[in-house]
Each structure stands twice: as structure tokens, then as C-alpha cells.
C-alpha atoms as a PDB file:
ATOM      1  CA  UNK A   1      31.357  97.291  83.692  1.00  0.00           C
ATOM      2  CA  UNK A   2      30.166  96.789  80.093  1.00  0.00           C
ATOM      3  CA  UNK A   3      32.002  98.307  77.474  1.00  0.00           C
ATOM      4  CA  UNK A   4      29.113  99.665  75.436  1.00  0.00           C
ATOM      5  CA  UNK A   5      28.741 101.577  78.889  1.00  0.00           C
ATOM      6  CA  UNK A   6      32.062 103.115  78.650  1.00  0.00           C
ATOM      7  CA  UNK A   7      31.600 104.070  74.976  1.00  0.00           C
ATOM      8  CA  UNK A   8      28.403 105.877  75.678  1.00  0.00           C
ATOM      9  CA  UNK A   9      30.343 107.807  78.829  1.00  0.00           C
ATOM     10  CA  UNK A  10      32.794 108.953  76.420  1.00  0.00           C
ATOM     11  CA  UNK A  11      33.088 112.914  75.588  1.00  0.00           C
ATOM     12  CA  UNK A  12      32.647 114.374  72.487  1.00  0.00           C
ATOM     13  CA  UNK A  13      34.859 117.188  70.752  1.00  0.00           C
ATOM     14  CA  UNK A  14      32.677 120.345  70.141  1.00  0.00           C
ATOM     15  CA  UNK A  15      35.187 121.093  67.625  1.00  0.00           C
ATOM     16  CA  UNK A  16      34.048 120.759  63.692  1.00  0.00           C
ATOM     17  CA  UNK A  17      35.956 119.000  61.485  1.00  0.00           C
ATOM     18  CA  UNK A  18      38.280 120.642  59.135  1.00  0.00           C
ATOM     19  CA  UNK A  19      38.468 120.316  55.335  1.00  0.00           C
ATOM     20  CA  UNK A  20      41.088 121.395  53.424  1.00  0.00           C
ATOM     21  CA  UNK A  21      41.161 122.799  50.010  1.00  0.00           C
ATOM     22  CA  UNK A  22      43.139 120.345  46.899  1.00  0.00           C
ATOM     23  CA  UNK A  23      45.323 123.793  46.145  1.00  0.00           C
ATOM     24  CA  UNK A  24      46.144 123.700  50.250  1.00  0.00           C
ATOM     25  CA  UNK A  25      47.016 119.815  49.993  1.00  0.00           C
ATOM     26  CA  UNK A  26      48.581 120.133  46.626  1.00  0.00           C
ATOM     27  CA  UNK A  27      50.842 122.881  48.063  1.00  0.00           C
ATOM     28  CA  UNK A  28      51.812 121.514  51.215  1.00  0.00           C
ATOM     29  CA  UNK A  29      53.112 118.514  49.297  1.00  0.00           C
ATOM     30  CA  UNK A  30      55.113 120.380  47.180  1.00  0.00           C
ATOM     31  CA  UNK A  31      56.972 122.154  50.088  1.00  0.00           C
ATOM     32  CA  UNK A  32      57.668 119.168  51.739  1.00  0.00           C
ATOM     33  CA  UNK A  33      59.882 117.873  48.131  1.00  0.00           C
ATOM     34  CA  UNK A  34      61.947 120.997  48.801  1.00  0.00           C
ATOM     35  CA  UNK A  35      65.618 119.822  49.896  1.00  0.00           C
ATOM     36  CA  UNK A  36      66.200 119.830  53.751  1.00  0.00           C
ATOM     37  CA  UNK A  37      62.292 120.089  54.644  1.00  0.00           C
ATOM     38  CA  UNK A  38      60.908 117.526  56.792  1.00  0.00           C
ATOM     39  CA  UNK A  39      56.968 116.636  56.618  1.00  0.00           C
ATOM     40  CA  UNK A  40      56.689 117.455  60.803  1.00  0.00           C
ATOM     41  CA  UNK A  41      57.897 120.894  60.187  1.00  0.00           C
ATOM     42  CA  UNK A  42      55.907 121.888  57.381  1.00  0.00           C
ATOM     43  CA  UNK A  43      52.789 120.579  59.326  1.00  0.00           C
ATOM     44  CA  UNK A  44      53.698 122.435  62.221  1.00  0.00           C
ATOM     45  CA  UNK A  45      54.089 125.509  60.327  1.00  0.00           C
ATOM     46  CA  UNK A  46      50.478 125.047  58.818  1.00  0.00           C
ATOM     47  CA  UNK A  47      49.089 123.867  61.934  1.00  0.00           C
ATOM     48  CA  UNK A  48      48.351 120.696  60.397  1.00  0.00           C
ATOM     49  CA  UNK A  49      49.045 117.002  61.689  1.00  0.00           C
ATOM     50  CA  UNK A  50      51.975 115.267  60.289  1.00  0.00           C
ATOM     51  CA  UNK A  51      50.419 112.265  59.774  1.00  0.00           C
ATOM     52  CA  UNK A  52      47.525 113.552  57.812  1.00  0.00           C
ATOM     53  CA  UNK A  53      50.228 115.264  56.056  1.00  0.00           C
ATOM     54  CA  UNK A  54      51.878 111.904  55.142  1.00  0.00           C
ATOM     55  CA  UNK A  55      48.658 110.791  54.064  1.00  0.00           C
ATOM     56  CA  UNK A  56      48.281 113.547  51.543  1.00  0.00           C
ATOM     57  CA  UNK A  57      51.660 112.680  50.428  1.00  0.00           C
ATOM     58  CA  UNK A  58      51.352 108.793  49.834  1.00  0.00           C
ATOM     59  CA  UNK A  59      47.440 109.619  47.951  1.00  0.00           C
ATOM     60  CA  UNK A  60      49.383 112.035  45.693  1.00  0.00           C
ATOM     61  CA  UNK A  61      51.981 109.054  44.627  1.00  0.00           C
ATOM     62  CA  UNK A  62      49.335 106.744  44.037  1.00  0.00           C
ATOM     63  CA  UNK A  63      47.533 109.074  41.725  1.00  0.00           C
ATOM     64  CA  UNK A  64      47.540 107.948  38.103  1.00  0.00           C
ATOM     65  CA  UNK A  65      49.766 110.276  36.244  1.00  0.00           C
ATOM     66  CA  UNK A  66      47.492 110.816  33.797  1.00  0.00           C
ATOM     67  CA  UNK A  67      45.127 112.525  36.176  1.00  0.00           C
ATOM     68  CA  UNK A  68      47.234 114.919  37.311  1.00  0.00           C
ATOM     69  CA  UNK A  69      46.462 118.223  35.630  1.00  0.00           C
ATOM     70  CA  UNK A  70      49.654 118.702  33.444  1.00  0.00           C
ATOM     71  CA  UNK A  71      51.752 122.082  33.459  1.00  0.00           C
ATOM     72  CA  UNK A  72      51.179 122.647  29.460  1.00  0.00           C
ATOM     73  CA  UNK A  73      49.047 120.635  27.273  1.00  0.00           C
ATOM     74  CA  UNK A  74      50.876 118.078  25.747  1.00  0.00           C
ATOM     75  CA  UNK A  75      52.161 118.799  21.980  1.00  0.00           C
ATOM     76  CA  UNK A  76      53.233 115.088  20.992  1.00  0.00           C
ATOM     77  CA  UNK A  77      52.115 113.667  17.911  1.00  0.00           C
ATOM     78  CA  UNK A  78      52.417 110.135  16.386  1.00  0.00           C
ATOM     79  CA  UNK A  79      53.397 109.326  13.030  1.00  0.00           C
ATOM     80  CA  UNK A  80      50.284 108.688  10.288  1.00  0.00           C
ATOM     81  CA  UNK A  81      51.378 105.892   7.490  1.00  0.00           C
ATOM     82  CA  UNK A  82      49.395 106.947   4.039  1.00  0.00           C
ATOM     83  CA  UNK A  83      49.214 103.704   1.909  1.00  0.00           C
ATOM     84  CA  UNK A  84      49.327 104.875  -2.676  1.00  0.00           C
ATOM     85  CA  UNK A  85      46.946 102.562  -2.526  1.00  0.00           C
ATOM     86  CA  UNK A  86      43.503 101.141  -0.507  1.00  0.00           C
ATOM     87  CA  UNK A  87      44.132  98.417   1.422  1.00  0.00           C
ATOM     88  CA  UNK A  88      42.039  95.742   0.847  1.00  0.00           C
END
């Protein structure tokens, strides 16, 4: 039997694909850094795979911080140095 054969044979899932929402992943995450929540049972609960879950969670670490949106804007200013005179 050739194998292309058996990949043509194959059945298809009539089901679409689902996409998910950043605010769904981004809250997901955040229940699973509760204390005494494990990953599997919050993606039972929202009838999503754990692994995909896991995924979500290891993309959200390797996000610069600096992209995340911040919870207030950021009030920090640095120092200015005034010189009496021009520098030349």
C-alpha cells in the first residue's frame, strides 16, 4: 500500500476551527496563576485543551515586557543636568 494512498483515505473533521479572543487567552492565563489551580482544570472548565492552554501560557512569558499593555501609564522621570554655561 502506498502511503500517499492512506493519506488521501483519511477523514476529515467537519468541525471549524476555533479562535479565541486575546481578552479570553489573557484571562485564562491569569486564572491559572491563582494559588492551588492547575492548567487541566481551568481548561476543562472552559472547554479548552490543556495543552493549547500551556501554549498560551509559555507565548505570554516570552512576550517582551514592554509590550504588554501596562495597568497605569508609567509616571517615571529621569533627571535633566542644566550646564551655567554652553558646552562647547
Amino acid at each position: 500500500m502506498n502511503l500517499q494512498t492512506v493519506i488521501h483515505e483519511e477523514q476529515r473533521s467537519t468541525r471549524p476551527r476555533r479562535t479565541f479572543t486575546t481578552e479570553f487567552k489573557q484571562h485564562l492565563i491569569e486564572l491559572c496563576q491563582q494559588p492551588d489551580t492547575s492548567v487541566a482544570k481551568v481548561a476543562m472548565q472552559h472547554q479548552v485543551n490543556a495543552n493549547l492552554l500551556h501554549k498560551w501560557i509559555r507565548q505570554s512569558r516570552s512576550i517582551v515586557p514592554a509590550l504588554k499593555s501596562l495597568p497605569s501609564p508609567q509616571h517615571d522621570f529621569l533627571p535633566v543636568i542644566l550646564h551655567p554655561n554652553p558646552v562647547k
